[in-house]
N, C-alpha and C. Protein backbone atom coordinates (compact mmCIF):
# COMPACT_ATOMS: atom_id res chain seq x y z
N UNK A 1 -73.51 5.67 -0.09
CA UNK A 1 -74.05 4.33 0.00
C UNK A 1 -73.27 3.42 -0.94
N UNK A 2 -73.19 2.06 -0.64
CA UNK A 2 -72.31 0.98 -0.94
C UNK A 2 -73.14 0.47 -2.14
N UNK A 3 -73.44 0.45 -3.22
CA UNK A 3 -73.92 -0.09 -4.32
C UNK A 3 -73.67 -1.29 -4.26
N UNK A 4 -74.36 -2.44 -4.24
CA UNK A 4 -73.37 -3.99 -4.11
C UNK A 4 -74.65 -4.78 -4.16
N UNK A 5 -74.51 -6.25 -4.61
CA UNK A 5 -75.15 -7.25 -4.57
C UNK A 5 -76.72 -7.15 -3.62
N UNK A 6 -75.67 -7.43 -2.38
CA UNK A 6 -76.36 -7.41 -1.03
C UNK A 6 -77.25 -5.97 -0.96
N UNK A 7 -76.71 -4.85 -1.43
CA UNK A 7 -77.87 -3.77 -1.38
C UNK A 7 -79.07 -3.96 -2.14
N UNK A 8 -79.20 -4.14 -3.11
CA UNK A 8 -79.83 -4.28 -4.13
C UNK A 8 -80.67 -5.35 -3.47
N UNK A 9 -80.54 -6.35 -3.47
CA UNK A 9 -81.31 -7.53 -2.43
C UNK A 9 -82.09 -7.58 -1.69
N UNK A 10 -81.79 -5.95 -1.00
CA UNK A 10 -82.35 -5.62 0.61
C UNK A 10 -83.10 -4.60 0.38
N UNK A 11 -83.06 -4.13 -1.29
CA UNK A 11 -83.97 -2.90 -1.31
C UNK A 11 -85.29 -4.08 -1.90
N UNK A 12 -84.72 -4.75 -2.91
CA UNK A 12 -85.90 -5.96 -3.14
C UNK A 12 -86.63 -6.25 -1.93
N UNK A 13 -86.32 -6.95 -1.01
CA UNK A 13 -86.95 -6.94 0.15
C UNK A 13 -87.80 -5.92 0.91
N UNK A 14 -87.49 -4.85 0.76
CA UNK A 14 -88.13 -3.91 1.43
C UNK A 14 -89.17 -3.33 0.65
N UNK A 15 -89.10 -3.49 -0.39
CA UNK A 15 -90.34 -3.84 -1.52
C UNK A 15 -90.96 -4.73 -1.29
N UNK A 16 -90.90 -6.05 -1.28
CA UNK A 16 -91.52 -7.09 -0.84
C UNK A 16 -92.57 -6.74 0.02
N UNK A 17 -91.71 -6.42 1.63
CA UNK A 17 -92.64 -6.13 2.81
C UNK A 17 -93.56 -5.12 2.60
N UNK A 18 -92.78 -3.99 1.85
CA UNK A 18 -94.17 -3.09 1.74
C UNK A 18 -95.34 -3.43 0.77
N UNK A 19 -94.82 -4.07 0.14
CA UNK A 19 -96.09 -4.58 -0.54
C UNK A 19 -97.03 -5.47 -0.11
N UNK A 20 -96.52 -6.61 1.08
CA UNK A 20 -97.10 -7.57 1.73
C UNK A 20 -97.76 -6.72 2.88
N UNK A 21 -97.39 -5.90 3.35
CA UNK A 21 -97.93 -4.84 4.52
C UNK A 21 -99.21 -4.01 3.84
N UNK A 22 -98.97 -3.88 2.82
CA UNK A 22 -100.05 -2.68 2.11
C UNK A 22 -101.26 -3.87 1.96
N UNK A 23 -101.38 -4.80 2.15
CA UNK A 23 -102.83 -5.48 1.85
C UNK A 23 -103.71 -5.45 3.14
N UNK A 24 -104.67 -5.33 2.46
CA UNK A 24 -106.02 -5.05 3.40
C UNK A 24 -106.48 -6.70 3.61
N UNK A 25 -107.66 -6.87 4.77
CA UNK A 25 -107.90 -7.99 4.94
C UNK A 25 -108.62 -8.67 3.82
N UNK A 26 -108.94 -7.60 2.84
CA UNK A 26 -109.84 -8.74 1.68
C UNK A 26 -108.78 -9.20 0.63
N UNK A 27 -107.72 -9.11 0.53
CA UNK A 27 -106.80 -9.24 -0.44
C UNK A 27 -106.58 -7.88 -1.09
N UNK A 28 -107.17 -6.64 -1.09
CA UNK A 28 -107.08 -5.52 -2.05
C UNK A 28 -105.58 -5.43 -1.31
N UNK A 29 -105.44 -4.19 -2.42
CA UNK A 29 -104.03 -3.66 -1.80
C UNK A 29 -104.37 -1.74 -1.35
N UNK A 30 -103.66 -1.17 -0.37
CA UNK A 30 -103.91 0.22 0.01
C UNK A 30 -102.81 0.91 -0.86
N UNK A 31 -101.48 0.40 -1.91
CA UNK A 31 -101.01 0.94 -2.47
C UNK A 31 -102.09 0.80 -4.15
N UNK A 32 -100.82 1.95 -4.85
CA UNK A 32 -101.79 1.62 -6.16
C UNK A 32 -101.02 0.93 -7.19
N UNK A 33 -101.37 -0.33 -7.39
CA UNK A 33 -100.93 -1.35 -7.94
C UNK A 33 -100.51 -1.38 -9.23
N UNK A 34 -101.06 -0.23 -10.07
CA UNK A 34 -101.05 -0.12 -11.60
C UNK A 34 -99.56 0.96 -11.21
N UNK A 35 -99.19 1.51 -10.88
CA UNK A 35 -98.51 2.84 -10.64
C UNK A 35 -97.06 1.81 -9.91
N UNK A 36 -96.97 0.92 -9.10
CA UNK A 36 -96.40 -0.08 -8.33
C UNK A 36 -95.57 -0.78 -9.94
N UNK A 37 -96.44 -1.22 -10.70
CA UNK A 37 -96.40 -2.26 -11.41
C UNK A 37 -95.61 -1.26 -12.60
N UNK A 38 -95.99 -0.47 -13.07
CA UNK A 38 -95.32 0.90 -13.30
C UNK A 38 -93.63 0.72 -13.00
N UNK A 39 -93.83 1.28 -12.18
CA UNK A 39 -92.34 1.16 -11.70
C UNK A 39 -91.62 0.53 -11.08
N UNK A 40 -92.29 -0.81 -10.97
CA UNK A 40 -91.11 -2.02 -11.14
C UNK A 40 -90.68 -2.02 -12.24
N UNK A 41 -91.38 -2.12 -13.49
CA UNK A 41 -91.20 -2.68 -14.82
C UNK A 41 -90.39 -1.91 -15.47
N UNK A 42 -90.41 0.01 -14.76
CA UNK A 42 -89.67 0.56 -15.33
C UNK A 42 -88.05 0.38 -14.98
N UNK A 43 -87.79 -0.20 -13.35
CA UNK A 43 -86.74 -1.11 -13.01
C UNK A 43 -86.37 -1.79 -13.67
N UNK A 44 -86.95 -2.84 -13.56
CA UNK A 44 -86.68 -4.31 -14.46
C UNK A 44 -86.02 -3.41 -15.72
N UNK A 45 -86.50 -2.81 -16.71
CA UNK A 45 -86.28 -2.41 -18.03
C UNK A 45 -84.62 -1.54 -17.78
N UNK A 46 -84.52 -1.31 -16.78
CA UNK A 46 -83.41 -0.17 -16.58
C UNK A 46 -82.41 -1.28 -15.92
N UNK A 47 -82.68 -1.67 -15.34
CA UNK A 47 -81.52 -2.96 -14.84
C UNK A 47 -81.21 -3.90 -15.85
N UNK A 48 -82.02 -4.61 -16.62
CA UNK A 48 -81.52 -5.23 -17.80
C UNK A 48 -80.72 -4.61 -18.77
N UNK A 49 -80.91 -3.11 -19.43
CA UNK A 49 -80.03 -2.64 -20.14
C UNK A 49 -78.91 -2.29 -19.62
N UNK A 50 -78.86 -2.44 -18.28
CA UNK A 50 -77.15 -2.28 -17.80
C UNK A 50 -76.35 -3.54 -17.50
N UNK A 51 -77.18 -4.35 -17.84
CA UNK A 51 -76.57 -5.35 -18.23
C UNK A 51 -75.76 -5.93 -19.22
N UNK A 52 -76.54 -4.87 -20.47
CA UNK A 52 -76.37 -5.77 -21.74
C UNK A 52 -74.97 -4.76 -22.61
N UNK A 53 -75.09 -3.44 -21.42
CA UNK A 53 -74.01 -2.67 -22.13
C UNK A 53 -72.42 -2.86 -21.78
């Protein structure tokens, strides 16, 4: 797989949808949001330090 801008972008996106797909009609969500939130953040935290090195 092509590591690049545009990948990265499209995996964002596909996060997006699944997250917009996982809601139920009351607003809850069918994923688990604490565990979600989890591991974005553990993203976020891992993408910024490869930044800074």
């Amino acid at each position: 797989m092509d590591f690049n801008k545009d990948t990265l972008l499209e995996v964002l996106e596909d996060i997006r949808k699944t997250i917009i797909e996982s809601e139920n009609p009351d607003g809850s969500l069918k994923i688990d949001a604490k565990m979600a939130m989890v591991a974005l953040e553990f993203a976020r935290t891992e993408i910024k330090k490869s930044v800074l090195k």
